[in-house]
C-alpha atoms as a PDB file:
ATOM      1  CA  UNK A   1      19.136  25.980 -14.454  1.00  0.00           C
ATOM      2  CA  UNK A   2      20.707  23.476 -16.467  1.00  0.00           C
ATOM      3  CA  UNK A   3      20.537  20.406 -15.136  1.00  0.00           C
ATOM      4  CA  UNK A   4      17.125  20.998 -13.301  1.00  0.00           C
ATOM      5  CA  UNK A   5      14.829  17.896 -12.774  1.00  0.00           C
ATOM      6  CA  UNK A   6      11.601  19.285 -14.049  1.00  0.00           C
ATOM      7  CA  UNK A   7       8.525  16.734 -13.460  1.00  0.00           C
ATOM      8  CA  UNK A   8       6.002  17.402 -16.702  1.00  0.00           C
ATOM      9  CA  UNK A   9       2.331  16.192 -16.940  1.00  0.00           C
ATOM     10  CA  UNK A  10       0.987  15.793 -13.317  1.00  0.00           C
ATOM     11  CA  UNK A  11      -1.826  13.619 -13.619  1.00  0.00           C
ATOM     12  CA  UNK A  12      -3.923  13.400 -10.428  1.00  0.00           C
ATOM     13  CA  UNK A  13      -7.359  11.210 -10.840  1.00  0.00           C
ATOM     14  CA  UNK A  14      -9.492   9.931  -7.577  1.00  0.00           C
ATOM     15  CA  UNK A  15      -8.617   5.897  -6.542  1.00  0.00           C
ATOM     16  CA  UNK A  16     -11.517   6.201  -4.563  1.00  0.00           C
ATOM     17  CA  UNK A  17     -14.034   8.642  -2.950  1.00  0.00           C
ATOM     18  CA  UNK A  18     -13.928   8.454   0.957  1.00  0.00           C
ATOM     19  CA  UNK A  19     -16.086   5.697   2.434  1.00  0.00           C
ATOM     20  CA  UNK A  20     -17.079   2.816   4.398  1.00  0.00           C
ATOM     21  CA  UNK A  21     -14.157   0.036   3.848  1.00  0.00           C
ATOM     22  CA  UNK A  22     -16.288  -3.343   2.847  1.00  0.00           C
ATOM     23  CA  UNK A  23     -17.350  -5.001   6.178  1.00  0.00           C
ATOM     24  CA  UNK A  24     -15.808  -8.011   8.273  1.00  0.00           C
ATOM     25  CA  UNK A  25     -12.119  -6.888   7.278  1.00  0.00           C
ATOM     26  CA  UNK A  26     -12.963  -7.898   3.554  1.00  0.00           C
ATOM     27  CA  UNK A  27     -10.471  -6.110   1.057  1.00  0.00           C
ATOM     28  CA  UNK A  28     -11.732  -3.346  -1.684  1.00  0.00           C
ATOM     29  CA  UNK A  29      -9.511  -3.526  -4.194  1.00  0.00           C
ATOM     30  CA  UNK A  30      -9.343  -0.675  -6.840  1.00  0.00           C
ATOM     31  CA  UNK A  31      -9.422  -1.077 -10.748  1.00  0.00           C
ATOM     32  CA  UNK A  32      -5.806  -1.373 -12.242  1.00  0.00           C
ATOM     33  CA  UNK A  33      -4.833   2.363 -13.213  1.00  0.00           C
ATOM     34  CA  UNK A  34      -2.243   2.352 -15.659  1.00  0.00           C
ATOM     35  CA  UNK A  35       0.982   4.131 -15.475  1.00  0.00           C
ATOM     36  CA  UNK A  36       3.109   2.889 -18.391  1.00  0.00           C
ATOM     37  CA  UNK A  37       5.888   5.896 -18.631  1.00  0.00           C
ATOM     38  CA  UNK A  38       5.331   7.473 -15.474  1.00  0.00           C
ATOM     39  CA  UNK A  39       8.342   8.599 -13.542  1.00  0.00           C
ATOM     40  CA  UNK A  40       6.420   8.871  -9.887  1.00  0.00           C
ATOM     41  CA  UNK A  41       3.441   8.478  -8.295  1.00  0.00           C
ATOM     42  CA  UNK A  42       1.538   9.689  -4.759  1.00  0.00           C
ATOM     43  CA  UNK A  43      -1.293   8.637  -3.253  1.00  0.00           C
ATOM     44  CA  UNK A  44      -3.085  10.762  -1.048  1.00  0.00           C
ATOM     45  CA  UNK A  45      -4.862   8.721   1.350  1.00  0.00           C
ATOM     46  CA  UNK A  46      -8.095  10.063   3.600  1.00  0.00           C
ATOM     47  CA  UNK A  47      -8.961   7.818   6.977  1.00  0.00           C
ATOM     48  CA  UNK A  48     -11.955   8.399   9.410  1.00  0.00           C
ATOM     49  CA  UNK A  49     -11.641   5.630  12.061  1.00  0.00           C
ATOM     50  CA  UNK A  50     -15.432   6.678  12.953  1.00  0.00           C
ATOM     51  CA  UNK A  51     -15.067   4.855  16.177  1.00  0.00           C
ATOM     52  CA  UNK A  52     -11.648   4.613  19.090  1.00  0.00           C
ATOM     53  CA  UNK A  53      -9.391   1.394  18.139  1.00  0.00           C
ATOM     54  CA  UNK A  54     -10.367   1.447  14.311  1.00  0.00           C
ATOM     55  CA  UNK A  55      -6.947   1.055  12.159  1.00  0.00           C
ATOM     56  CA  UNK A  56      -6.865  -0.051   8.826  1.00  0.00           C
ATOM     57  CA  UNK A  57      -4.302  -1.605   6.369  1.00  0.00           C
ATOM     58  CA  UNK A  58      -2.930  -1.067   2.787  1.00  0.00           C
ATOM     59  CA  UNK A  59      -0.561  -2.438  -0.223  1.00  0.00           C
ATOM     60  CA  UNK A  60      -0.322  -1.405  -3.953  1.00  0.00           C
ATOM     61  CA  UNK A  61      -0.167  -3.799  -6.708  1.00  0.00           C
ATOM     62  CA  UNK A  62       2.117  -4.186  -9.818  1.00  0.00           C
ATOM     63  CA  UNK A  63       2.245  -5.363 -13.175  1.00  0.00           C
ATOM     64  CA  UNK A  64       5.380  -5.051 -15.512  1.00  0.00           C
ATOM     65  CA  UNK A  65       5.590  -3.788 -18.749  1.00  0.00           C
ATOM     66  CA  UNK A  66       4.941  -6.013 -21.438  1.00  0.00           C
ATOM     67  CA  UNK A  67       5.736  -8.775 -22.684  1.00  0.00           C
ATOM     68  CA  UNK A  68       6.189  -9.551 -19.209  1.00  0.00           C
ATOM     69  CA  UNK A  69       2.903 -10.504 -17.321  1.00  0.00           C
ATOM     70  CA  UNK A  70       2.171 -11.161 -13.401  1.00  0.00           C
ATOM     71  CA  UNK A  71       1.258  -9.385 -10.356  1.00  0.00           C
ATOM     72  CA  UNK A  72       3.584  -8.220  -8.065  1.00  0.00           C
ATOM     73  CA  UNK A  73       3.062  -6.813  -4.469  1.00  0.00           C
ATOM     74  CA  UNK A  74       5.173  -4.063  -2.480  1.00  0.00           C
ATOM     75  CA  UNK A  75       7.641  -5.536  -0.368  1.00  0.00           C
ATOM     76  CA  UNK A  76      10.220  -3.997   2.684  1.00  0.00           C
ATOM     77  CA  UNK A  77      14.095  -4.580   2.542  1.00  0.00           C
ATOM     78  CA  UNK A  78      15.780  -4.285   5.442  1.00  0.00           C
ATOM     79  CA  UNK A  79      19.571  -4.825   5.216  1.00  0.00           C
ATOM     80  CA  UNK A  80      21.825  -7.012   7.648  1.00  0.00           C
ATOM     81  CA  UNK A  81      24.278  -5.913   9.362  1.00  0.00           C
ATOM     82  CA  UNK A  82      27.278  -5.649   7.736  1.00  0.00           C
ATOM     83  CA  UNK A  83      30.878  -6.879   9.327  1.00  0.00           C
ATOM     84  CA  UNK A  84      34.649  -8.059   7.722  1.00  0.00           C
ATOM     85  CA  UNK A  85      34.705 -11.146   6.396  1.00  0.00           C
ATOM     86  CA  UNK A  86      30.819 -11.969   6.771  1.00  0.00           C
ATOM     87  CA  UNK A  87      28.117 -12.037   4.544  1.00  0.00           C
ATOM     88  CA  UNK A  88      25.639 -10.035   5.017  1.00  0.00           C
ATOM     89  CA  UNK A  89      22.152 -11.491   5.825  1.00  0.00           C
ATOM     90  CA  UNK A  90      19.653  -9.249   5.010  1.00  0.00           C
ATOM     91  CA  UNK A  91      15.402  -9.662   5.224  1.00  0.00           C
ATOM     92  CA  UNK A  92      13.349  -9.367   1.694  1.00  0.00           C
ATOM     93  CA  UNK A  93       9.578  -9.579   2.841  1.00  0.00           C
ATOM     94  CA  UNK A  94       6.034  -8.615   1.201  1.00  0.00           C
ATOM     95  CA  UNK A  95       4.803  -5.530   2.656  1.00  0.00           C
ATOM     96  CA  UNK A  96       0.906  -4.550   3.787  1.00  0.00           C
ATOM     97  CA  UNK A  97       1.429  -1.088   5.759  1.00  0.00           C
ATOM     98  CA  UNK A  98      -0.715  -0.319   8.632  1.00  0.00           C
ATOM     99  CA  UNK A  99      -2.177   3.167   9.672  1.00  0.00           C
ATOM    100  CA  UNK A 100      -3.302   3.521  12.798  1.00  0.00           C
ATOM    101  CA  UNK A 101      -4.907   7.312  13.771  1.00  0.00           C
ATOM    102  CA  UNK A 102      -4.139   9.565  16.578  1.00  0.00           C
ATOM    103  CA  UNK A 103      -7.800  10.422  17.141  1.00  0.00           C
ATOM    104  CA  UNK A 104     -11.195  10.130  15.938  1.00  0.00           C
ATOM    105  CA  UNK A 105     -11.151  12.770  13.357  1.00  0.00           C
ATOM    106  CA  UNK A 106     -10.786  12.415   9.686  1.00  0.00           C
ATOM    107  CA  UNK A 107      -7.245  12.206   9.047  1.00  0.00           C
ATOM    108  CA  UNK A 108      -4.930  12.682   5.426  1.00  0.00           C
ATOM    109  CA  UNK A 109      -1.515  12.194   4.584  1.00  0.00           C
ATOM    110  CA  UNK A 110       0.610  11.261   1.682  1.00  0.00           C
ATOM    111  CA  UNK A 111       2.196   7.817   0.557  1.00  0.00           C
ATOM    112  CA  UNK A 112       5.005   8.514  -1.676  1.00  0.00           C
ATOM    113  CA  UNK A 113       6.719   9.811  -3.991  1.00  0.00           C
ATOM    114  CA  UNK A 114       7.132   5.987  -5.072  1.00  0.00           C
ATOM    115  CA  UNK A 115      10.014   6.622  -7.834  1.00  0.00           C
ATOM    116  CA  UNK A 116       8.816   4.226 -11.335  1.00  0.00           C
ATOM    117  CA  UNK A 117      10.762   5.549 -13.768  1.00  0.00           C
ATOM    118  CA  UNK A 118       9.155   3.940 -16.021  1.00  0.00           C
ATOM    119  CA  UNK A 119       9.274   0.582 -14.563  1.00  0.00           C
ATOM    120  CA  UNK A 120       5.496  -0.547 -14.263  1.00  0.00           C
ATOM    121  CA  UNK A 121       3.000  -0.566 -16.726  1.00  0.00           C
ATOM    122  CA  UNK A 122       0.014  -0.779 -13.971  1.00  0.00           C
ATOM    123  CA  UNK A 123      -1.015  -0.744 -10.436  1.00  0.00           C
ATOM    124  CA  UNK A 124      -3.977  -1.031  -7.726  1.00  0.00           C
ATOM    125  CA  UNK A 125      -4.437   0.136  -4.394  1.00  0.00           C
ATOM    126  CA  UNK A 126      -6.226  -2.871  -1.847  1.00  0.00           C
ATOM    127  CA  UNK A 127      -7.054  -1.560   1.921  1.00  0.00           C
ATOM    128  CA  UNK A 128      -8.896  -3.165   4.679  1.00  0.00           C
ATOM    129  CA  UNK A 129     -10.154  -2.530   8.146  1.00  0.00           C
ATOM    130  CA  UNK A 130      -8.303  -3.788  10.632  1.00  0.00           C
ATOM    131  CA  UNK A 131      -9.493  -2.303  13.899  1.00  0.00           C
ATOM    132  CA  UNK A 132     -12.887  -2.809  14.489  1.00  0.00           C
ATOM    133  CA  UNK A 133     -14.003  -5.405  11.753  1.00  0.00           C
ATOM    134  CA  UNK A 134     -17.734  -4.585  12.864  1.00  0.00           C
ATOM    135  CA  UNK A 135     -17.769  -0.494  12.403  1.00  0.00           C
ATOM    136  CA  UNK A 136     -15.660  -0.190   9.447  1.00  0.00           C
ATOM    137  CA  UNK A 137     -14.090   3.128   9.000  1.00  0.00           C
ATOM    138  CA  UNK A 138     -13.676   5.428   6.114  1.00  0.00           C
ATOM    139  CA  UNK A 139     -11.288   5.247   3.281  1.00  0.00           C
ATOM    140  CA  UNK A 140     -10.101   7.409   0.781  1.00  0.00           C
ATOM    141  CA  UNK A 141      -7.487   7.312  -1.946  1.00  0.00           C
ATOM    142  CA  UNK A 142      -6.227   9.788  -5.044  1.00  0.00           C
ATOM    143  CA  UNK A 143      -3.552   9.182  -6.689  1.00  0.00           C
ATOM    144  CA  UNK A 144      -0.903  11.801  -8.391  1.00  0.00           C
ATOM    145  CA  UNK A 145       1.320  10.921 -10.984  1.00  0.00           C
ATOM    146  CA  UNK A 146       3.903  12.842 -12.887  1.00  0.00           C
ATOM    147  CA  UNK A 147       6.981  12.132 -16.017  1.00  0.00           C
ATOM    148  CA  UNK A 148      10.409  13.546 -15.069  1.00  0.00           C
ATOM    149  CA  UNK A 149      12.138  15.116 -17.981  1.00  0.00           C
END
């Protein structure tokens, strides 16, 4: 139909294969993956707490296109409430997301679509324990991406 969003070139590529998270809460960090041009991207994230009260934590980060340089994390918005004749305070804050499992079992789920249109040239995915520092549980991490025409 005319009109039609149709996403082109899906790109999916492993982040990381499922493992131990580095020990004492100490980040992994990924390799920058670039994704100059892409219009969206989705991680699909794997967690096995191994052990009951094992959580762990996660952010993405960005670099800009050049000639601009710098690394940029996620952050959360949340907008103020909004009256007549008041500005509006609203709450701009960096963002690390926490999971936290149901049970003990290996667990998936998606993150996304995050909509780039373009807008960053590349990212990296950084997780941590933060349950049980001392039994680490398992992380794993692919990433989709795909250009809208």
């Amino acid at each position: 139909m005319e009109g039609d969003t149709q996403l082109l070139l899906p790109m999916a590529f492993r982040i990381r294969a499922t493992a131990a998270l580095p020990a004492a809460g100490n980040w992994y960090t990924s390799e920058w993956h670039f994704c100059k041009g892409v219009s969206f991207l989705t991680l699909y994230i794997e967690y096995d707490a191994v052990i009951a009260g094992n959580s762990f934590a996660f952010y993405l980060d960005w670099s800009p296109c050049p000639p601009f340089e710098g690394v940029y994390g996620m952050s959360g918005y949340q907008m103020g409430p909004v009256a007549a004749g008041v500005d509006i305070q609203s709450l701009i804050q960096r963002e690390v997301i926490n999971y936290t499992p149901t049970g003990l079992a290996a667990e998936a789920f998606a993150f996304g679509p995050i909509e780039l249109r373009g807008t960053a040239y590349k990212f990296r995915v950084w997780a941590h324990e933060t349950g049980n520092v001392g039994n680490m549980g398992s992380f794993g991490c692919d990433a989709q991406l795909a250009v809208e025409r």
